[in-house]
C-alpha atoms as a PDB file:
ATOM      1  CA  UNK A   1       0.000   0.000   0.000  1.00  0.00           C
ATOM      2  CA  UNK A   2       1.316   3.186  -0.706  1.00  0.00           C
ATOM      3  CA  UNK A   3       1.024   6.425   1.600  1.00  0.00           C
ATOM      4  CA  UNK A   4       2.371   9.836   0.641  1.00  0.00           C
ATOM      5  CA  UNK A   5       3.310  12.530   3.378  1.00  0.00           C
ATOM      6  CA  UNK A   6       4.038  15.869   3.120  1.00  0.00           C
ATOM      7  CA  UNK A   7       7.444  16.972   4.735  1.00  0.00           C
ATOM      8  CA  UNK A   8       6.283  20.116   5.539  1.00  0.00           C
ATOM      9  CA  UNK A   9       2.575  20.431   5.699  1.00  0.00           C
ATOM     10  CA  UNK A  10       2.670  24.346   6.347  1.00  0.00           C
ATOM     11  CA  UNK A  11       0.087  26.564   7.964  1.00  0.00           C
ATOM     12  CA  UNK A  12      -2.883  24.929   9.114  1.00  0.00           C
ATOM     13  CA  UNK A  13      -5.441  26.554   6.497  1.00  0.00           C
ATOM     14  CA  UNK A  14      -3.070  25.386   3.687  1.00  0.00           C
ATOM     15  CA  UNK A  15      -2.672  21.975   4.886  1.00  0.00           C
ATOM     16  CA  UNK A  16      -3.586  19.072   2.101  1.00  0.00           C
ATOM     17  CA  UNK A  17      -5.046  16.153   2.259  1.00  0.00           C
ATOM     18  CA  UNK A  18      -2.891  12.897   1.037  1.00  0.00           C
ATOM     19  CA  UNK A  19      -4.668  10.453  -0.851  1.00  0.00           C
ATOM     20  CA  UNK A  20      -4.238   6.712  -0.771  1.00  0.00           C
ATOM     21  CA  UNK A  21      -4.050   5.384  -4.119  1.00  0.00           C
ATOM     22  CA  UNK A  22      -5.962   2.491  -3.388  1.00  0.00           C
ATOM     23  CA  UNK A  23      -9.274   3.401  -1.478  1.00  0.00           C
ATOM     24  CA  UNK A  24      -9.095   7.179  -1.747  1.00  0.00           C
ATOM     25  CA  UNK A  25      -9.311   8.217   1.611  1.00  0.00           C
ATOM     26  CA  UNK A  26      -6.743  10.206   3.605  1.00  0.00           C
ATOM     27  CA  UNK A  27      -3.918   8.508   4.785  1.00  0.00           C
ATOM     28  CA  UNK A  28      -4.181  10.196   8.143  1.00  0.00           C
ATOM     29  CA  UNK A  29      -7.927   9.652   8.632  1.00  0.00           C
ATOM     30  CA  UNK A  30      -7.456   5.637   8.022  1.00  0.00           C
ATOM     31  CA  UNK A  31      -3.989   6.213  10.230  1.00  0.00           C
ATOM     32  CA  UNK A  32      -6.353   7.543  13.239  1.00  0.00           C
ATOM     33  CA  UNK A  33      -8.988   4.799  12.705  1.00  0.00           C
ATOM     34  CA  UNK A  34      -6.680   1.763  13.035  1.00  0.00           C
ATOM     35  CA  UNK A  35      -5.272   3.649  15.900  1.00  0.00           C
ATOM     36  CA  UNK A  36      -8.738   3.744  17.554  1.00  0.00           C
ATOM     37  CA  UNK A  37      -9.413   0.338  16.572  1.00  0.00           C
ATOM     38  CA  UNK A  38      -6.392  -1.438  17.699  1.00  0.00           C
ATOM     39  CA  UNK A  39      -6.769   0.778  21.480  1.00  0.00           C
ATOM     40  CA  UNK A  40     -10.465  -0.278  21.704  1.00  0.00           C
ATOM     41  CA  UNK A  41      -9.798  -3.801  21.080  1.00  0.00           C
ATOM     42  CA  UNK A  42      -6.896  -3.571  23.660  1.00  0.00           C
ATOM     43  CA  UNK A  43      -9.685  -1.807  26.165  1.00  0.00           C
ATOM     44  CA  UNK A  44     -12.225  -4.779  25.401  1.00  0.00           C
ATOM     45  CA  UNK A  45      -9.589  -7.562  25.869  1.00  0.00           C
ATOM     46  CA  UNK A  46      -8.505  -5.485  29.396  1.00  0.00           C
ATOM     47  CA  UNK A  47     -11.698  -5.430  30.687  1.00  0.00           C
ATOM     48  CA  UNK A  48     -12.681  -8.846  29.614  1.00  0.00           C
ATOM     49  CA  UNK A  49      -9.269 -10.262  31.444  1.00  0.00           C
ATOM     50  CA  UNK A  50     -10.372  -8.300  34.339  1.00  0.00           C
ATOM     51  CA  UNK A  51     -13.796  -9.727  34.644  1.00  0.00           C
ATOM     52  CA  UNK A  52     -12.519 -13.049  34.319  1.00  0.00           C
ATOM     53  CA  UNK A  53      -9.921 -12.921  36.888  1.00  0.00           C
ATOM     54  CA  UNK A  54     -12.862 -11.440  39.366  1.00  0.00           C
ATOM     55  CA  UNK A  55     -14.965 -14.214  38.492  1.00  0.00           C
ATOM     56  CA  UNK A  56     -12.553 -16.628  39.303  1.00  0.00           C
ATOM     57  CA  UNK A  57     -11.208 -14.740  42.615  1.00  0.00           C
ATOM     58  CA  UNK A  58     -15.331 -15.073  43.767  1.00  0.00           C
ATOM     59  CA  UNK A  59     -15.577 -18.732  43.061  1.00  0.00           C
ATOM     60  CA  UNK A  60     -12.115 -19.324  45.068  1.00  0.00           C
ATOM     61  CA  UNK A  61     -13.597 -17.405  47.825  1.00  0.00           C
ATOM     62  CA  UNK A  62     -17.175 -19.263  47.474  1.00  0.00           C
ATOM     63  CA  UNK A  63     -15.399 -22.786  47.909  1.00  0.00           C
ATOM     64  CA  UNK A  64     -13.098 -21.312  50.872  1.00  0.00           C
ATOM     65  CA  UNK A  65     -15.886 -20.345  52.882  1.00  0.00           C
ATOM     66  CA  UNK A  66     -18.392 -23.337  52.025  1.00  0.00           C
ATOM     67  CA  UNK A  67     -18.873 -25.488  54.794  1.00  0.00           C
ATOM     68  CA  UNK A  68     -17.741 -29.036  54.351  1.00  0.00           C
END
């Protein structure tokens, strides 16, 4: 795949936008949205560790304190 940057974007009101040959959207914009991606799915497989680990703390506890 082939990305083109500017060096030297210059002022903020002159800045252009650099196309990706093959799907025609900017670079940066699909840049930022596998950046999201990739931190959400690191969120979702966080949280989902943590909630596992939690479950299994309570059922350790539940067969500690259950008589017999």
């Amino acid at each position: 795949m082939l990305k083109t940057y500017l060096a030297n974007p210059g002022p903020p009101h002159h800045k252009q936008q650099q196309l990706d040959e093959k799907d025609a959207f900017p670079a940066s914009e699909r840049d930022t949205e596998e950046l999201l991606r990739t931190k959400l799915v690191h969120m979702l497989k966080t949280s989902y560790y943590n909630y596992i680990s939690s479950s299994i703390g309570e059922l350790r506890t539940m067969e500690e304190i259950r008589p017999g």
